[in-house]
Protein backbone atom coordinates (compact mmCIF):
# COMPACT_ATOMS: atom_id res chain seq x y z
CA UNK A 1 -0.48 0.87 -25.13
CA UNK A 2 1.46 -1.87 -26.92
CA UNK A 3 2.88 -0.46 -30.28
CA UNK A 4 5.41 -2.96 -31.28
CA UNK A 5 6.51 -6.68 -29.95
CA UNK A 6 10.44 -7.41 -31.73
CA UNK A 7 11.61 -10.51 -31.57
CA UNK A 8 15.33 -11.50 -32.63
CA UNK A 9 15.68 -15.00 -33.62
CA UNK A 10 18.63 -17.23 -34.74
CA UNK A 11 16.87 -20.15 -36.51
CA UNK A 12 13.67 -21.98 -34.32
CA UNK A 13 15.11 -19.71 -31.61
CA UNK A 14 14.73 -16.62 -29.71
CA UNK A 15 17.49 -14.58 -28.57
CA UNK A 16 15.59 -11.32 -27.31
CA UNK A 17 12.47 -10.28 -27.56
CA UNK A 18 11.74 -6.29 -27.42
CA UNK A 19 8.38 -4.89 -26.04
CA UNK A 20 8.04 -1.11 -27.24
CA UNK A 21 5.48 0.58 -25.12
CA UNK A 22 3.73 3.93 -25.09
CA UNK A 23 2.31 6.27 -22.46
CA UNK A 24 1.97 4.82 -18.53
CA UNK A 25 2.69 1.37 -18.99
CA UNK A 26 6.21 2.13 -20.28
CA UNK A 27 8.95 -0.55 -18.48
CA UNK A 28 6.07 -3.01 -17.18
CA UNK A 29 6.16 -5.98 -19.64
CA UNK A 30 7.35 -9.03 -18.05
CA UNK A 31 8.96 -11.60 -20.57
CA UNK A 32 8.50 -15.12 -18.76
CA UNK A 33 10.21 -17.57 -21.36
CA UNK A 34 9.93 -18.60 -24.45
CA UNK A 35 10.04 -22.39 -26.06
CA UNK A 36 11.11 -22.37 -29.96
CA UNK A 37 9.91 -19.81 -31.77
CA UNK A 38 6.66 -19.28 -29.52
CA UNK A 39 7.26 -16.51 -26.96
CA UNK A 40 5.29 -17.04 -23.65
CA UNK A 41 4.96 -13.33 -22.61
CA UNK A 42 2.83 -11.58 -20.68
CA UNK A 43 2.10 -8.58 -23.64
CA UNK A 44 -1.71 -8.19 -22.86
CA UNK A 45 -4.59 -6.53 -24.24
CA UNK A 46 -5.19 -5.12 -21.03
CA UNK A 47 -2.06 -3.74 -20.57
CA UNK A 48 -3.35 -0.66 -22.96
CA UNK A 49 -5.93 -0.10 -20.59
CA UNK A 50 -3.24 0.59 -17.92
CA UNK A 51 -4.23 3.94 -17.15
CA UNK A 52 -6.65 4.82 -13.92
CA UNK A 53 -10.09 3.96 -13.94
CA UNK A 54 -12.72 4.64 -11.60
CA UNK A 55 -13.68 1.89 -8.83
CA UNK A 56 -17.63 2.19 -7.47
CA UNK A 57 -17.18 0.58 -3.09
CA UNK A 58 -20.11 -0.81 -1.73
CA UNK A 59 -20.45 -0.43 1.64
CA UNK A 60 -19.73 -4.00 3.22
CA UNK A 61 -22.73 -6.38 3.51
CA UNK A 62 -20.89 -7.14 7.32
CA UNK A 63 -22.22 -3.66 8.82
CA UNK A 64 -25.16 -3.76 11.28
CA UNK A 65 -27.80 -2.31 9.15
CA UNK A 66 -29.13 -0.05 9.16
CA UNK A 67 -27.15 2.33 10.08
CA UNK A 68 -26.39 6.27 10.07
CA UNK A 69 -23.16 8.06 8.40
CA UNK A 70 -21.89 10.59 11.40
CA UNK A 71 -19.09 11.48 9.63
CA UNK A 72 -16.83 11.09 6.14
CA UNK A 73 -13.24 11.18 7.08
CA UNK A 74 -11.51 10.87 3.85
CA UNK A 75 -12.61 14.51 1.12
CA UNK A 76 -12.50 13.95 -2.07
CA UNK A 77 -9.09 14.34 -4.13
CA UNK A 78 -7.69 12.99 -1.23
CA UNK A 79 -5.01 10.02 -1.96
CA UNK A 80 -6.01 6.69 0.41
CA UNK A 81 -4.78 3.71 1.15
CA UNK A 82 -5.36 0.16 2.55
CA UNK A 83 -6.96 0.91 5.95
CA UNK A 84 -7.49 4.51 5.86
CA UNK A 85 -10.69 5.29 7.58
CA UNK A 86 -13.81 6.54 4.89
CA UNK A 87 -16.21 7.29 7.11
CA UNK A 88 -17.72 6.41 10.68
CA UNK A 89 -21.63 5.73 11.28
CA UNK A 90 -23.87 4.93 14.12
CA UNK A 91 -26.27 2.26 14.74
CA UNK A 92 -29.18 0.81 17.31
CA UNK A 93 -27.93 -2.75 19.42
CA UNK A 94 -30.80 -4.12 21.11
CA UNK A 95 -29.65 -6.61 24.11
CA UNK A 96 -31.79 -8.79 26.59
CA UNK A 97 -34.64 -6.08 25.48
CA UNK A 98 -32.31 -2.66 25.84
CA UNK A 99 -31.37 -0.56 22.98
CA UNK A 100 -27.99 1.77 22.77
CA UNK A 101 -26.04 3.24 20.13
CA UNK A 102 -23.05 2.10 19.12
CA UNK A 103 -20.60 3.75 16.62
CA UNK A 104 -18.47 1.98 13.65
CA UNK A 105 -16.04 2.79 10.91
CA UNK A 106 -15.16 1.80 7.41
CA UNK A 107 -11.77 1.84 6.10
CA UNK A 108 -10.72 1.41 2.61
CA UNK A 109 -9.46 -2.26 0.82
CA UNK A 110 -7.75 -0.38 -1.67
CA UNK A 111 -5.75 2.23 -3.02
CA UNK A 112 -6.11 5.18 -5.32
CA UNK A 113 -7.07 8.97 -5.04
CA UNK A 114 -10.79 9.74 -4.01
CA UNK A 115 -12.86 10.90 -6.53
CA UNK A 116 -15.96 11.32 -5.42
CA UNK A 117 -18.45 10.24 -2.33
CA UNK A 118 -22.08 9.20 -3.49
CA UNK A 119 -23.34 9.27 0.35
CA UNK A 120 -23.50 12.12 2.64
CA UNK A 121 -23.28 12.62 6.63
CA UNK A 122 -26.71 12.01 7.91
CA UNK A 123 -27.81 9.44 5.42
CA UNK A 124 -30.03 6.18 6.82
CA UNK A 125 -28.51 3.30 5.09
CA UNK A 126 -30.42 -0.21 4.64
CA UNK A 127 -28.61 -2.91 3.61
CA UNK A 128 -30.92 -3.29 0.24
CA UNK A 129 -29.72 0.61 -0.39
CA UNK A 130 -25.97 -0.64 0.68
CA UNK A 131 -26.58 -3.17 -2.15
CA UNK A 132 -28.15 -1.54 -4.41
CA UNK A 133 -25.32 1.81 -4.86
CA UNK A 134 -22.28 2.50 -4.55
CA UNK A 135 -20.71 4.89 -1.51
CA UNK A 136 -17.57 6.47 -3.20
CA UNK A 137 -15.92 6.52 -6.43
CA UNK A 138 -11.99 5.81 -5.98
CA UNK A 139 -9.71 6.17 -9.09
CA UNK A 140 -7.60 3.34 -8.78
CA UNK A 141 -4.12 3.72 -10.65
CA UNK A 142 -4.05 0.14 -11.38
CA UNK A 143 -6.75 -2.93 -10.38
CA UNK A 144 -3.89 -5.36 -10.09
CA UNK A 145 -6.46 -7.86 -12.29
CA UNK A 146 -3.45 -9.99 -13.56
CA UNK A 147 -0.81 -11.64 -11.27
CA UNK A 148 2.21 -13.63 -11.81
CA UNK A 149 4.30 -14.91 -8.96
CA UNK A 150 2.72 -12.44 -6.68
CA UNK A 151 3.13 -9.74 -8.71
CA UNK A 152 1.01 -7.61 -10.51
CA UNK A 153 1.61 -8.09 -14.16
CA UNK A 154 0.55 -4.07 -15.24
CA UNK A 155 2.42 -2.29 -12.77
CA UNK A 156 4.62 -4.57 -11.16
CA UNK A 157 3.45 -4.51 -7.55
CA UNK A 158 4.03 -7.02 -4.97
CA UNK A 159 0.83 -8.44 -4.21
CA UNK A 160 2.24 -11.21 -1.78
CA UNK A 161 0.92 -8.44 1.17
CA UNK A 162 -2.45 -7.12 -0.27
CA UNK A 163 -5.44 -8.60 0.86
CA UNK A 164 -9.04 -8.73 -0.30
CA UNK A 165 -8.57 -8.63 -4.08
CA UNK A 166 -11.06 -10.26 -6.15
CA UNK A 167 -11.60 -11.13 -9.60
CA UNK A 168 -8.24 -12.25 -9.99
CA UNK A 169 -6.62 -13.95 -12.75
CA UNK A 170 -3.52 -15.88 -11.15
CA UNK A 171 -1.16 -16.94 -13.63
């Protein structure tokens, strides 16, 4: 949380300028500039809402619905990342009037530590149930919902390689 922005002037102009941070987001204010006496810093309101909060994935409107979960790979309190595999499921093809089943996966789009799956192995999913709730709670340390140059403005991370982030304000 922000406690305290110092700013040391000498006449219309700033010399420093001192952020004074408590609790997780301690070190993560980036100063851009300034221009007189008006500081152009990133100090946000969100930054006091730095610490982890939960993230509700929806199964991708992409799968072939509808389809069946055969397994969930990733147990809750388990740390994930980009690409690690949540769970695999089964569905029907039909092709020139033959059916067979075929198997997929789902892997994660983002990071964080597991909290909790809202599915479980032998569920039938439709795509209006895929819609309509999530499949796993994932406690994300940080959403990255602010970027600068690439970077994430809370916590600093290089978002120039992360794909598949929405709701993104780009500064």
């Amino acid at each position: 949380m922000v406690e305290t922005v110092v700013c040391r002037r000498h006449g219309d102009r700033v010399l420093a300028c001192c952020v004074v941070i408590i609790g997780q987001a301690a070190g993560r204010v980036i100063i851009v500039g300034h221009k007189k006496e008006n500081i152009v810093a990133l100090v946000l309101f969100q930054l006091a809402r730095m610490e982890s909060s939960p993230t509700d994935l929806y199964l991708p409107q992409s799968l072939p619905y509808p389809i069946k979960l055969t397994s969930i790979d990733a147990t809750p309190n388990s740390t994930i990342k980009r690409g690690t595999r949540l769970l695999s499921y089964s569905f029907i093809h039909f092709s020139n009037g033959t059916q067979e089943t075929r198997f997929g996966t789902w892997d994660s789009a983002i990071e964080g530590d597991l909290h909790s799956w809202l599915v479980k192995v032998g569920d039938v999913i439709t795509q209006n149930k895929a819609n309509d709730r999530p499949a796993v709670v994932v406690i994300e340390p940080c959403k990255h919902g602010i970027q600068l140059g690439g970077l994430c403005v809370l916590c600093g991370k290089d978002m120039t390689r992360s794909v598949g982030l929405l709701s993104v304000h780009q500064f």
